[in-house]
Protein backbone atom coordinates (compact mmCIF):
# COMPACT_ATOMS: atom_id res chain seq x y z
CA UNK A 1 0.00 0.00 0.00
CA UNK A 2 2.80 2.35 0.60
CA UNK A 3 4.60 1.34 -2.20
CA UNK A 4 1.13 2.12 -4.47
CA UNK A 5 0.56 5.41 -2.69
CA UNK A 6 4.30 6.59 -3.50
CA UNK A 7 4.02 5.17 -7.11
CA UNK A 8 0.70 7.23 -7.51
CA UNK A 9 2.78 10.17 -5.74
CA UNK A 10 5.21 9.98 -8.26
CA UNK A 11 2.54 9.19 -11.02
CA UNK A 12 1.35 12.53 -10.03
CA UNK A 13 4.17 13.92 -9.72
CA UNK A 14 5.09 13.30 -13.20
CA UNK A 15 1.78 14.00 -14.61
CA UNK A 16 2.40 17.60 -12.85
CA UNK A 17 5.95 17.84 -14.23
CA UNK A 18 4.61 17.24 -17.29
CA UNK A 19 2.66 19.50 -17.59
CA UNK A 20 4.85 22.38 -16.11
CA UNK A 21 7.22 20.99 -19.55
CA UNK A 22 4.39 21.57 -22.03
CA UNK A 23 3.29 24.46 -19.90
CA UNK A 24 7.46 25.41 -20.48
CA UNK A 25 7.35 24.90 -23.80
CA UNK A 26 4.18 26.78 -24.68
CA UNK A 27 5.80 29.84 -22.85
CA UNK A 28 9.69 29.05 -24.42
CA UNK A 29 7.74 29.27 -27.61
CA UNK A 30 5.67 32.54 -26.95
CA UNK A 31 8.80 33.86 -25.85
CA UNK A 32 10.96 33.02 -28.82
CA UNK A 33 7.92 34.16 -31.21
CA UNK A 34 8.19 37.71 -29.23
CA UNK A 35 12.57 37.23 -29.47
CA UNK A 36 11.47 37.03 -33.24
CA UNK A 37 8.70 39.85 -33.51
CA UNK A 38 11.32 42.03 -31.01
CA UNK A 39 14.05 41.82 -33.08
CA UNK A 40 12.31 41.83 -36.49
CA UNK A 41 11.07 45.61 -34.93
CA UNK A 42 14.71 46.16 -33.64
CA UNK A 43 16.50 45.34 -36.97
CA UNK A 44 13.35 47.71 -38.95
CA UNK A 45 14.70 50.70 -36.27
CA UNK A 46 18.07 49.98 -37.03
CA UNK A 47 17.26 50.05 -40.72
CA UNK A 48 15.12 53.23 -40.24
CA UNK A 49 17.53 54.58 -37.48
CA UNK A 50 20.49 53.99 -40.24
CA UNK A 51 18.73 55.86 -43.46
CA UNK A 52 17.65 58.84 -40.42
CA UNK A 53 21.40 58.90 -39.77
CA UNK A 54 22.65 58.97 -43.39
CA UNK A 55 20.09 62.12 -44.14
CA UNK A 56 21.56 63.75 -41.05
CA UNK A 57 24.90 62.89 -42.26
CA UNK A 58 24.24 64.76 -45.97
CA UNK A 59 22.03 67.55 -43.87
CA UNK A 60 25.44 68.36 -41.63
CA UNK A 61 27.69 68.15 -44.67
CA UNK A 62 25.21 70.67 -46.71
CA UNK A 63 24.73 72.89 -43.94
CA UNK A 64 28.97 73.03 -43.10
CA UNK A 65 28.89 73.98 -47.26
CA UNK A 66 26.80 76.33 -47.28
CA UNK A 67 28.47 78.10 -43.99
CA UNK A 68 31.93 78.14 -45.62
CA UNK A 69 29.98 79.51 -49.08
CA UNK A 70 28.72 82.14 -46.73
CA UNK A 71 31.73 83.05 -45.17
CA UNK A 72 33.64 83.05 -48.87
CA UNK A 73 30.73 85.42 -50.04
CA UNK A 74 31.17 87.58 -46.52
CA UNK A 75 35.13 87.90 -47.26
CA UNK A 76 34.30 89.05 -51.12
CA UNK A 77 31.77 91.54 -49.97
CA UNK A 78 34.03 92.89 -47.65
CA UNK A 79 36.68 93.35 -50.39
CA UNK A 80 34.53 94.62 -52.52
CA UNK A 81 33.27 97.54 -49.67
CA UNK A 82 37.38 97.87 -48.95
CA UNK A 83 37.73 98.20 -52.62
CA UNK A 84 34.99 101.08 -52.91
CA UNK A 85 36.01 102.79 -49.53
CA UNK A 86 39.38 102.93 -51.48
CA UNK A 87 38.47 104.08 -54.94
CA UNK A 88 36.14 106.58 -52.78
CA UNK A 89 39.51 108.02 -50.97
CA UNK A 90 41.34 108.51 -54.39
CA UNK A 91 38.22 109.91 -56.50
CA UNK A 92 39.06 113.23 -54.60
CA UNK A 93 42.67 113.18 -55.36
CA UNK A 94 41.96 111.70 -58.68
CA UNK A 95 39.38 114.94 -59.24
CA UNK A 96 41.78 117.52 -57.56
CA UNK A 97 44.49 115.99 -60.38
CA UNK A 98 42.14 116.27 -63.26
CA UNK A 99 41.19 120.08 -62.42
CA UNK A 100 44.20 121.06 -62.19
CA UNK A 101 45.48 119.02 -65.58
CA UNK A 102 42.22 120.82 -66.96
CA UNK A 103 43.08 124.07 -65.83
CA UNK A 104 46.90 123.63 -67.17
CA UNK A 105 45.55 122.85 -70.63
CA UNK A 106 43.57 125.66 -70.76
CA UNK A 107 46.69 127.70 -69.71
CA UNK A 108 48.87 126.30 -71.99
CA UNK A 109 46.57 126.39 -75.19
CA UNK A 110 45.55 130.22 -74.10
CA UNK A 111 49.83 130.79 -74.28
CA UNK A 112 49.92 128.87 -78.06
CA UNK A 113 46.63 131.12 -78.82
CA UNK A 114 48.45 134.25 -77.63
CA UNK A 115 52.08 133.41 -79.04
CA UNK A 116 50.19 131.79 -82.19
CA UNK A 117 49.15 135.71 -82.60
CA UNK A 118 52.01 137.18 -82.00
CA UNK A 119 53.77 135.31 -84.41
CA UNK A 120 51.39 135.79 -87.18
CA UNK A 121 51.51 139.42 -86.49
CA UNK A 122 55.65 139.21 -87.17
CA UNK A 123 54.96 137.05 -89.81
CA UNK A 124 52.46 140.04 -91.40
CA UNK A 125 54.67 142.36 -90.64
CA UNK A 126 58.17 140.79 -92.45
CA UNK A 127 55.76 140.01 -95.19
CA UNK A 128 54.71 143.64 -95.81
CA UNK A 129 58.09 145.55 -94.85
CA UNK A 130 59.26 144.62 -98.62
CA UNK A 131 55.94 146.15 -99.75
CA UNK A 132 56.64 148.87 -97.35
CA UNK A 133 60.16 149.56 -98.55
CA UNK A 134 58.93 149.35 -102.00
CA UNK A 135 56.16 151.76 -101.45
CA UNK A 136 58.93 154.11 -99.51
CA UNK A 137 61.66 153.76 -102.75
CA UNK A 138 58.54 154.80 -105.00
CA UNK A 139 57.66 157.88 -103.16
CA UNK A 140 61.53 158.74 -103.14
């Protein structure tokens, strides 16, 4: 009798033990179907995560472009407005020089006008003294 109440111990026992295995295997296998769904979902966030990075990449890249563009543009403006500051500092000189070239010229062609004249006068009178001599040797 002890022997039988042991054995049906044990044949309980086993029964229960088998059942906690199925029971075990019904939850390894949930659990390995949620491993699977998990990292299925993982691996789609890396994939996603790695295009998100890529576009961040090229955004960073673009963005340090057009920042150096900028700052190449900023330099030429500013050598363009050193330029002008410059040509604005030498237009009065450059003015002051012309007037007074201008008012040279003017000078110097009034002195040809006036020694142009006097010349021409000489000229008319060398060209009439044999006239004039003539005229005086007639009246002799």
């Amino acid at each position: 009798k002890e022997v039988q109440r042991v054995n049906d111990d044990l044949k309980k026992h086993l029964v229960s033990i088998q059942e906690q295995q199925k029971l075990c295997k019904k939850r390894k296998k949930d659990a390995d179907q949620i491993e699977k769904t998990r990292l299925a979902k993982v691996e789609k966030a890396l994939e996603i995560l790695t295009g998100e990075l890529g576009k961040y990449k090229d955004a960073v890249i673009t963005n340090e472009a057009q920042s150096m563009m900028q700052t190449k543009l900023q330099i030429e403006e500013q050598a363009i407005l050193d330029e002008i500051n410059r040509a604005n500092d030498i237009s009065p000189a450059a003015d002051a020089a012309l007037a007074s070239c201008t008012n040279q010229a003017v000078e110097t062609k009034m002195e040809i006008d006036r020694i142009t004249k006097e010349t021409a006068a000489g000229l008319r009178e060398k060209a009439q003294l044999p006239s004039t001599l003539a005229m005086e040797g007639t009246q002799v």
